[in-house]
C-alpha atoms as a PDB file:
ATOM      1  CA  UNK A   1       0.000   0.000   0.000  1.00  0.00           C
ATOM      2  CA  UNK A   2       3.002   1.994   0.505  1.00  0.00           C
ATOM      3  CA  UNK A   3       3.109   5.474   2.654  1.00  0.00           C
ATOM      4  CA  UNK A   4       0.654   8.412   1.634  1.00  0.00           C
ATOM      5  CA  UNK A   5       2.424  11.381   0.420  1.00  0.00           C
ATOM      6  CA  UNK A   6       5.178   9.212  -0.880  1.00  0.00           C
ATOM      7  CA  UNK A   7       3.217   6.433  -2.728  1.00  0.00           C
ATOM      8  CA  UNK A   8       3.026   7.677  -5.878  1.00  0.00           C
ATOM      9  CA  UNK A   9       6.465   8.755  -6.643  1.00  0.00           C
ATOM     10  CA  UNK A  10       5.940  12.166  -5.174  1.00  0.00           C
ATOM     11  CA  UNK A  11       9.617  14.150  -4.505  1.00  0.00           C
ATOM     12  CA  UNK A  12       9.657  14.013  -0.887  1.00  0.00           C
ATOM     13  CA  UNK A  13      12.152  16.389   1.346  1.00  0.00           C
ATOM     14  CA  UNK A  14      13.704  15.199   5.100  1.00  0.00           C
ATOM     15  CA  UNK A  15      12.775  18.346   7.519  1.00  0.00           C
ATOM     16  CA  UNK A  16      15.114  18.085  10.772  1.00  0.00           C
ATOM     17  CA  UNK A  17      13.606  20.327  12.756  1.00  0.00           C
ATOM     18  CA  UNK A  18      15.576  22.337  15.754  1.00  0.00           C
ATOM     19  CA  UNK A  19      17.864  19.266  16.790  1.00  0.00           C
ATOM     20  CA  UNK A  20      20.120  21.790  18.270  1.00  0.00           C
ATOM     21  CA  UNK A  21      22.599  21.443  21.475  1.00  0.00           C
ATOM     22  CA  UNK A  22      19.742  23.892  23.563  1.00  0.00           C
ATOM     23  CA  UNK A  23      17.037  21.054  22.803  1.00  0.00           C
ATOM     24  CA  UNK A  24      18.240  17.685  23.270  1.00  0.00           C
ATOM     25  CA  UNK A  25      21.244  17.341  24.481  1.00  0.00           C
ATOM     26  CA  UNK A  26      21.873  16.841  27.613  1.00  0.00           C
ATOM     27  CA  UNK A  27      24.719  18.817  27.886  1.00  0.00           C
ATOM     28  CA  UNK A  28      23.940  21.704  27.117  1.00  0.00           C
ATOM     29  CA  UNK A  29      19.570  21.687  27.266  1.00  0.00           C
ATOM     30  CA  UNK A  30      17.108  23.028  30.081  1.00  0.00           C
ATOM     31  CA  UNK A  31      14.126  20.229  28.734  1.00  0.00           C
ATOM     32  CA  UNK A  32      15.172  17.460  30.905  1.00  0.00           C
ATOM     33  CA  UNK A  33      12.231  15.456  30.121  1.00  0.00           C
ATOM     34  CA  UNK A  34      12.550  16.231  26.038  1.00  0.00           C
ATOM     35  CA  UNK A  35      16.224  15.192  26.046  1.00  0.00           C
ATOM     36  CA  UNK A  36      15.376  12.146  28.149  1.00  0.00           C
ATOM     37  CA  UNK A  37      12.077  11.070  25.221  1.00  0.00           C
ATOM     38  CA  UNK A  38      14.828  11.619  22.319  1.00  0.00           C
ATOM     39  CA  UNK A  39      17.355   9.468  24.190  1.00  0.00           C
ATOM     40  CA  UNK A  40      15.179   6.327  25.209  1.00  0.00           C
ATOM     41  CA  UNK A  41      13.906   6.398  22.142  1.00  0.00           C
ATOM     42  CA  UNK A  42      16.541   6.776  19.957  1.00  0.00           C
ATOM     43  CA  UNK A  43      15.858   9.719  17.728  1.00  0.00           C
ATOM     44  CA  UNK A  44      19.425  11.158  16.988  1.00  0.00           C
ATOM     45  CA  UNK A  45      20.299   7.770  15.352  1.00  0.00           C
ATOM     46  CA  UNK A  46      17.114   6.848  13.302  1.00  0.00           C
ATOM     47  CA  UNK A  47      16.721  10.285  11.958  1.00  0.00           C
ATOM     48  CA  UNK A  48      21.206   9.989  11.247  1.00  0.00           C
ATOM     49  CA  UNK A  49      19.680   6.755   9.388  1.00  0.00           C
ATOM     50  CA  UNK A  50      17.154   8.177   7.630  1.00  0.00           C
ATOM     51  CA  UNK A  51      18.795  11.419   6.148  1.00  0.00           C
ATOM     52  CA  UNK A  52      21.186   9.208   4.926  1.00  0.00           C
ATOM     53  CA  UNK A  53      18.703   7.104   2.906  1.00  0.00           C
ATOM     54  CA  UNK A  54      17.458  10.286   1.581  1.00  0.00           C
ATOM     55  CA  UNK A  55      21.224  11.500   0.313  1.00  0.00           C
ATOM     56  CA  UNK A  56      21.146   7.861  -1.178  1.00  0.00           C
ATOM     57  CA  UNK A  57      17.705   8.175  -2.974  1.00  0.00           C
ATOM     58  CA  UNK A  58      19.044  11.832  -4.462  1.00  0.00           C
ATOM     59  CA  UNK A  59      16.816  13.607  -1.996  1.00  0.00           C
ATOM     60  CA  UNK A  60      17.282  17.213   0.031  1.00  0.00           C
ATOM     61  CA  UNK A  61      17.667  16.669   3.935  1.00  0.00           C
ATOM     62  CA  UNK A  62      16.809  20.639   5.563  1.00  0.00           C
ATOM     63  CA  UNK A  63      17.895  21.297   9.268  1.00  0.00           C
ATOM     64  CA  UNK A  64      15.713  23.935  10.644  1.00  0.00           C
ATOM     65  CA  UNK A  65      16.740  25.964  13.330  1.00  0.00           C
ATOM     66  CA  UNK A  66      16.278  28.753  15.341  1.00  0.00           C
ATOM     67  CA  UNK A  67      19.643  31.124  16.462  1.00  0.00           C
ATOM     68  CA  UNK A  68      19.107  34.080  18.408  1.00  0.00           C
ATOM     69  CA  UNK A  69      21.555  37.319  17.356  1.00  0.00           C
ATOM     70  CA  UNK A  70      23.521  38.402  20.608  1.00  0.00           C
ATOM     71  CA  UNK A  71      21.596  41.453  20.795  1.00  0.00           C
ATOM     72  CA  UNK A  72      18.312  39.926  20.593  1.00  0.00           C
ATOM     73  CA  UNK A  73      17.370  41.995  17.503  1.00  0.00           C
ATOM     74  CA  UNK A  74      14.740  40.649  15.524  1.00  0.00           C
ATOM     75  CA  UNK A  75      13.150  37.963  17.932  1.00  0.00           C
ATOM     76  CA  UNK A  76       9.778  38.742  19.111  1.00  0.00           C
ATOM     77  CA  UNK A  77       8.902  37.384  22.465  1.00  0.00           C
ATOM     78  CA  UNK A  78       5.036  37.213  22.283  1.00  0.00           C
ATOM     79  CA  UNK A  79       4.820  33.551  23.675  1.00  0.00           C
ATOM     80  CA  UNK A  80       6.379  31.337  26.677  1.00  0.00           C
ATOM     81  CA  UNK A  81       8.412  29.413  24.066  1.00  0.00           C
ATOM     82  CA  UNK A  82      10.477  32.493  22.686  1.00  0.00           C
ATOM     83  CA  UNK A  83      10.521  34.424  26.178  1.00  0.00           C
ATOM     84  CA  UNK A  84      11.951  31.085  27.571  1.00  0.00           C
ATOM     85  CA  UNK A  85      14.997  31.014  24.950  1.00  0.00           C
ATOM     86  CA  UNK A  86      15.535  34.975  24.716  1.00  0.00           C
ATOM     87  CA  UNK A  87      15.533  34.905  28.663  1.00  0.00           C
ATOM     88  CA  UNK A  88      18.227  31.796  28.644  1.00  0.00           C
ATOM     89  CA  UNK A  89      20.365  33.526  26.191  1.00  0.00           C
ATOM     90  CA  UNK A  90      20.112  29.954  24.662  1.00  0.00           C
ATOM     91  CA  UNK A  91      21.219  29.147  20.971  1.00  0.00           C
ATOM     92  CA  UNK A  92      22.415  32.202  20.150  1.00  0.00           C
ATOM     93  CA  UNK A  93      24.637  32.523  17.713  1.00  0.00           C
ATOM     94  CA  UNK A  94      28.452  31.922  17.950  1.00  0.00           C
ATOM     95  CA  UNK A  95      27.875  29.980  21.539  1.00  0.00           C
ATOM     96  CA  UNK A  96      28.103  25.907  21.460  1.00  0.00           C
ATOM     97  CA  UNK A  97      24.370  25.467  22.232  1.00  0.00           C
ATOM     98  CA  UNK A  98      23.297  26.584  19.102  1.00  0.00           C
ATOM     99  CA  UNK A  99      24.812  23.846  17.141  1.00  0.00           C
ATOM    100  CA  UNK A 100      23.387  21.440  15.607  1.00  0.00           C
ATOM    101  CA  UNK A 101      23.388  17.850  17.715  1.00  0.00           C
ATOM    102  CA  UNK A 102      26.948  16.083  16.646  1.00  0.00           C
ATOM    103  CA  UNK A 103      25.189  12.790  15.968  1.00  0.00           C
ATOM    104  CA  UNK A 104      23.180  15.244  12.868  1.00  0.00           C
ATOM    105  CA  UNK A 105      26.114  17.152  11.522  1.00  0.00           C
ATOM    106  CA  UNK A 106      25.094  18.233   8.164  1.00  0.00           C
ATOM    107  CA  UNK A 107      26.714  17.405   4.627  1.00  0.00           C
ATOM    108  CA  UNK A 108      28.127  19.681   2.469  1.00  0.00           C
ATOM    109  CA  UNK A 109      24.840  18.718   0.044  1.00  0.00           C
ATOM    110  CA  UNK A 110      22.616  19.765   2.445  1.00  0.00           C
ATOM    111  CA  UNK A 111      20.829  23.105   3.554  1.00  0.00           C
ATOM    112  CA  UNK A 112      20.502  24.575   6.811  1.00  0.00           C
ATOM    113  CA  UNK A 113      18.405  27.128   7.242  1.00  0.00           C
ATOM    114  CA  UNK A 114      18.352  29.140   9.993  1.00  0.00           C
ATOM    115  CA  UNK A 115      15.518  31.869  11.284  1.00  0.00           C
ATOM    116  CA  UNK A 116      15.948  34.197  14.290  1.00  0.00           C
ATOM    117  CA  UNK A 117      11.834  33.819  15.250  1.00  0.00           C
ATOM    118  CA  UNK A 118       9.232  31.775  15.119  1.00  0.00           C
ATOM    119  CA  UNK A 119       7.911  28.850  15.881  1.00  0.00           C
ATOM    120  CA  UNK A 120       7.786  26.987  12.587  1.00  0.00           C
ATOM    121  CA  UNK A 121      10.495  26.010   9.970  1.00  0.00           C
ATOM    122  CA  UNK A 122       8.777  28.000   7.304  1.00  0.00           C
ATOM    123  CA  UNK A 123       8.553  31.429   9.250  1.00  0.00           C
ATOM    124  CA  UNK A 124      11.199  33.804   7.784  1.00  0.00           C
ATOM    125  CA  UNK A 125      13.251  31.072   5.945  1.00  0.00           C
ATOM    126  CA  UNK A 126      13.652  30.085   2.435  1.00  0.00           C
ATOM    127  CA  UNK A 127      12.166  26.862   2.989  1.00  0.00           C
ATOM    128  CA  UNK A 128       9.236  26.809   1.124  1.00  0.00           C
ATOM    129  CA  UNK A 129      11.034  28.289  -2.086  1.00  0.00           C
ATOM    130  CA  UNK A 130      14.247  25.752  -1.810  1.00  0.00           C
ATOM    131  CA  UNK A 131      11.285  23.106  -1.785  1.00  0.00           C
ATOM    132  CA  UNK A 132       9.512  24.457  -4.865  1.00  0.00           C
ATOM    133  CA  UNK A 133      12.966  24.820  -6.348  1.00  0.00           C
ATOM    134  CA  UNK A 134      13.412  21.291  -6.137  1.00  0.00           C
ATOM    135  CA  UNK A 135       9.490  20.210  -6.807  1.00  0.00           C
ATOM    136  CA  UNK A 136       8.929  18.897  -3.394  1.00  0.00           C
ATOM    137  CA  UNK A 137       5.661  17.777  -2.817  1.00  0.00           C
ATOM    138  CA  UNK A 138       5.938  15.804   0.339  1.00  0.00           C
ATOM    139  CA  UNK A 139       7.969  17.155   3.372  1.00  0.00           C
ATOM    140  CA  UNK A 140       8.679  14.178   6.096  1.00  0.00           C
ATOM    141  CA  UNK A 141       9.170  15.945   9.123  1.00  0.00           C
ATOM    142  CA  UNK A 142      11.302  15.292  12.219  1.00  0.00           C
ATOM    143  CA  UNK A 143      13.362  16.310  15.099  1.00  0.00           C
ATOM    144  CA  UNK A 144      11.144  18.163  18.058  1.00  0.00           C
ATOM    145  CA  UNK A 145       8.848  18.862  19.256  1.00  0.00           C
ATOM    146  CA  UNK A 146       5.741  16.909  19.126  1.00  0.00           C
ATOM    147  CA  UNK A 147       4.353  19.595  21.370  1.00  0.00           C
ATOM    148  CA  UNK A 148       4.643  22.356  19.001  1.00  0.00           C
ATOM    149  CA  UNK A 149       7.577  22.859  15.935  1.00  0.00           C
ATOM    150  CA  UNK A 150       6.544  19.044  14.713  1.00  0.00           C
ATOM    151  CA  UNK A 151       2.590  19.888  14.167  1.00  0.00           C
ATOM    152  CA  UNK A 152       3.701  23.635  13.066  1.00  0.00           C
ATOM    153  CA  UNK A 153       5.543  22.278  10.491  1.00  0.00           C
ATOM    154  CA  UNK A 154       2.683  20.107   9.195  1.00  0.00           C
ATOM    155  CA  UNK A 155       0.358  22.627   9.245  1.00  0.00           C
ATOM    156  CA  UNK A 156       2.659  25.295   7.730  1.00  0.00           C
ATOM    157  CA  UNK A 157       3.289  22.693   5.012  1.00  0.00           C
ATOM    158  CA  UNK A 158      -0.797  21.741   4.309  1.00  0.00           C
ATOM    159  CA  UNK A 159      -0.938  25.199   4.166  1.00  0.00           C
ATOM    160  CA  UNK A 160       1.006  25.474   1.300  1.00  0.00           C
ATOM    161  CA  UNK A 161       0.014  22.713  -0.880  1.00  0.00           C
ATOM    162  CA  UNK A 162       2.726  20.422   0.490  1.00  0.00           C
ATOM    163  CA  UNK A 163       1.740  16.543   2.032  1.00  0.00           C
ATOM    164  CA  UNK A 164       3.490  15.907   5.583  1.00  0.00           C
ATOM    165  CA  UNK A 165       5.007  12.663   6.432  1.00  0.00           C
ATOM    166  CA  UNK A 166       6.303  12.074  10.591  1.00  0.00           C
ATOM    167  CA  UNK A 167       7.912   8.672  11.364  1.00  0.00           C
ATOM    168  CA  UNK A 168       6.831   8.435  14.582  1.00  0.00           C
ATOM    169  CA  UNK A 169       9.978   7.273  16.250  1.00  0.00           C
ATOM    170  CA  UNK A 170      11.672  10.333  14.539  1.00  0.00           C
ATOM    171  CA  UNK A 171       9.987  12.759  16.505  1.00  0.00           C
ATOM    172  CA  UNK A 172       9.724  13.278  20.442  1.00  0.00           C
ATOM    173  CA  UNK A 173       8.259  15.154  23.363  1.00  0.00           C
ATOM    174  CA  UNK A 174       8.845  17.145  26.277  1.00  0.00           C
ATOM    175  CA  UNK A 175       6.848  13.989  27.550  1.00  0.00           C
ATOM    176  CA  UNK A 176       5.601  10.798  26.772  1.00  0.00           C
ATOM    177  CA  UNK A 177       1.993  11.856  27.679  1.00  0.00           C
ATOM    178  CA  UNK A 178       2.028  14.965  25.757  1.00  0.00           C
ATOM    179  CA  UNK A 179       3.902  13.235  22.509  1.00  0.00           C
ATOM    180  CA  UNK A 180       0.908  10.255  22.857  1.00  0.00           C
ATOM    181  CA  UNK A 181      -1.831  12.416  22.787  1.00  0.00           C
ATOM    182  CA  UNK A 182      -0.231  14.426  19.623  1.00  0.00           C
ATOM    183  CA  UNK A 183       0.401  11.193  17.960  1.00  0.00           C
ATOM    184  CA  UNK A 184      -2.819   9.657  18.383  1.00  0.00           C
ATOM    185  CA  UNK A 185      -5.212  12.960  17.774  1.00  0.00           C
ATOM    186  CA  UNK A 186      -3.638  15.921  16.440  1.00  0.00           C
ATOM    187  CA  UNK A 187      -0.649  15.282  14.049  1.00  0.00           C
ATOM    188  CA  UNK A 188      -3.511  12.163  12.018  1.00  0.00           C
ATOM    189  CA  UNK A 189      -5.304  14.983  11.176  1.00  0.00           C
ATOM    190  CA  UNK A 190      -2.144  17.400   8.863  1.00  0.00           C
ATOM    191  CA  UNK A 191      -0.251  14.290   8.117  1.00  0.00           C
ATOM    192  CA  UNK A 192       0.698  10.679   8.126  1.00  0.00           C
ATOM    193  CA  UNK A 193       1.621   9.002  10.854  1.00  0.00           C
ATOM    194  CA  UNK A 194       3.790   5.990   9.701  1.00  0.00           C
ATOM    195  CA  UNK A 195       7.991   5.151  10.890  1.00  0.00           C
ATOM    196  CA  UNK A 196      11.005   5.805   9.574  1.00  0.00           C
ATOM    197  CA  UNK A 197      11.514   1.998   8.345  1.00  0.00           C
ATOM    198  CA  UNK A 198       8.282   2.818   6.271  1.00  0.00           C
ATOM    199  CA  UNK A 199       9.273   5.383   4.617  1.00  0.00           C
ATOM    200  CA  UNK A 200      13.118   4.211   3.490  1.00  0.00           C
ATOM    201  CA  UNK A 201      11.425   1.726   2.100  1.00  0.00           C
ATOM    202  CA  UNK A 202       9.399   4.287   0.195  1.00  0.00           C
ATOM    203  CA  UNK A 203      12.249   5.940  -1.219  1.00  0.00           C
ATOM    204  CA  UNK A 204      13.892   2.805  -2.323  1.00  0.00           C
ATOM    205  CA  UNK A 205      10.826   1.716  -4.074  1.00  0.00           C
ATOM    206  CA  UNK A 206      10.725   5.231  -5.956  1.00  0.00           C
ATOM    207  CA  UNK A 207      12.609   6.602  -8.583  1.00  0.00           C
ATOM    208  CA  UNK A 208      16.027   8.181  -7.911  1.00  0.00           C
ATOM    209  CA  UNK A 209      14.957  12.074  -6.838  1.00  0.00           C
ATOM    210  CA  UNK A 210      17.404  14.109  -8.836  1.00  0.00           C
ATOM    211  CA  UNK A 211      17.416  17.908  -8.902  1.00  0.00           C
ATOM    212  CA  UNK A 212      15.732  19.365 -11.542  1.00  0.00           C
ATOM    213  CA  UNK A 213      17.870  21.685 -13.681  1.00  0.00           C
ATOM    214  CA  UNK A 214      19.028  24.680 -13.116  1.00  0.00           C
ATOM    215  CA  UNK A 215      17.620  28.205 -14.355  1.00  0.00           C
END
């Protein structure tokens, strides 16, 4: 039956969304219980897995984050989530907790794409036009968190036309309650809910996803 949003040959893009030092690792992160969820459940190493099978199949991997400018310019705090990080002074740029996790160190062949607000890999990025660049039409999205950037993402993307793929054991919570509860009645509803097995298997059984030509 294959995986919705990548069963018909559709080009698909790998979203890793805000796997940076500040969220999940435990060196450097506040979240206690959201590092803890991506370490039981080994998310650094199936998403590692799975961006790989997407560099195999010819597709684009994207890490999304967020990096604050020392001086704060430019990020609003209107909401818990951004008065949290602005009051932390966490992953701004130039310090070590606003790296991306070592076990997701990007390739030269991919983009990372960086915004200084927001709550969403689309706001103030070039996202959406480096997908339509490269006719995406499915994003599979992953990283953290299930409580907010995972289902922003989604809905950012059905807002645009775009399909949403999560492999469930390539996202996490600050929680397992909270990730549950999204799993089982909010993220069903913008996208589909499948694994990361699922969908390598997807891109093997598709054709090799090549970039179109250039301008």
């Amino acid at each position: 039956m294959g995986v919705r949003g990548l069963d018909r040959g559709e080009r698909a893009a790998l979203i890793i969304n805000e796997c940076q030092n500040a969220m999940i690792n435990q060196d450097f992160s506040h979240n206690a219980g959201l590092v803890d969820e991506v370490r039981t459940r080994g998310v650094v190493t199936r998403i590692a897995s799975l961006a790989e099978a997407f560099r195999a199949a010819g597709g684009l991997v994207v890490h999304s984050t967020i990096v604050l400018r020392p001086d704060g310019a430019g990020t609003a705090t209107p909401c818990l989530l951004l008065a949290a990080l602005a009051k932390r002074a966490a992953c701004v740029e130039g310090r070590p907790d606003a790296e991306i996790h070592p076990g997701l160190t990007p390739h030269d062949e991919d983009f990372v794409l960086r915004r200084v607000h927001g709550l969403s890999p689309f706001h103030g990025t070039e996202l959406e036009s480096v997908l339509r660049q490269r006719e995406v039409r499915t994003v599979v999205v992953t990283g953290v968190s299930t409580n907010v950037g995972v289902p922003g993402a989604c809905l950012e993307a059905a807002n645009r036309g775009l399909s949403a793929v999560v492999p469930a054991d390539c996202v996490a919570g600050s929680s397992r309650e909270i990730h549950d509860f999204q799993l089982t009645h909010i993220l069903p509803l913008l996208a589909t809910v499948t694994s990361a097995a699922e969908v390598a298997a997807a891109l093997t059984e598709a054709p090799e996803q090549a970039p179109p030509p250039a301008v």
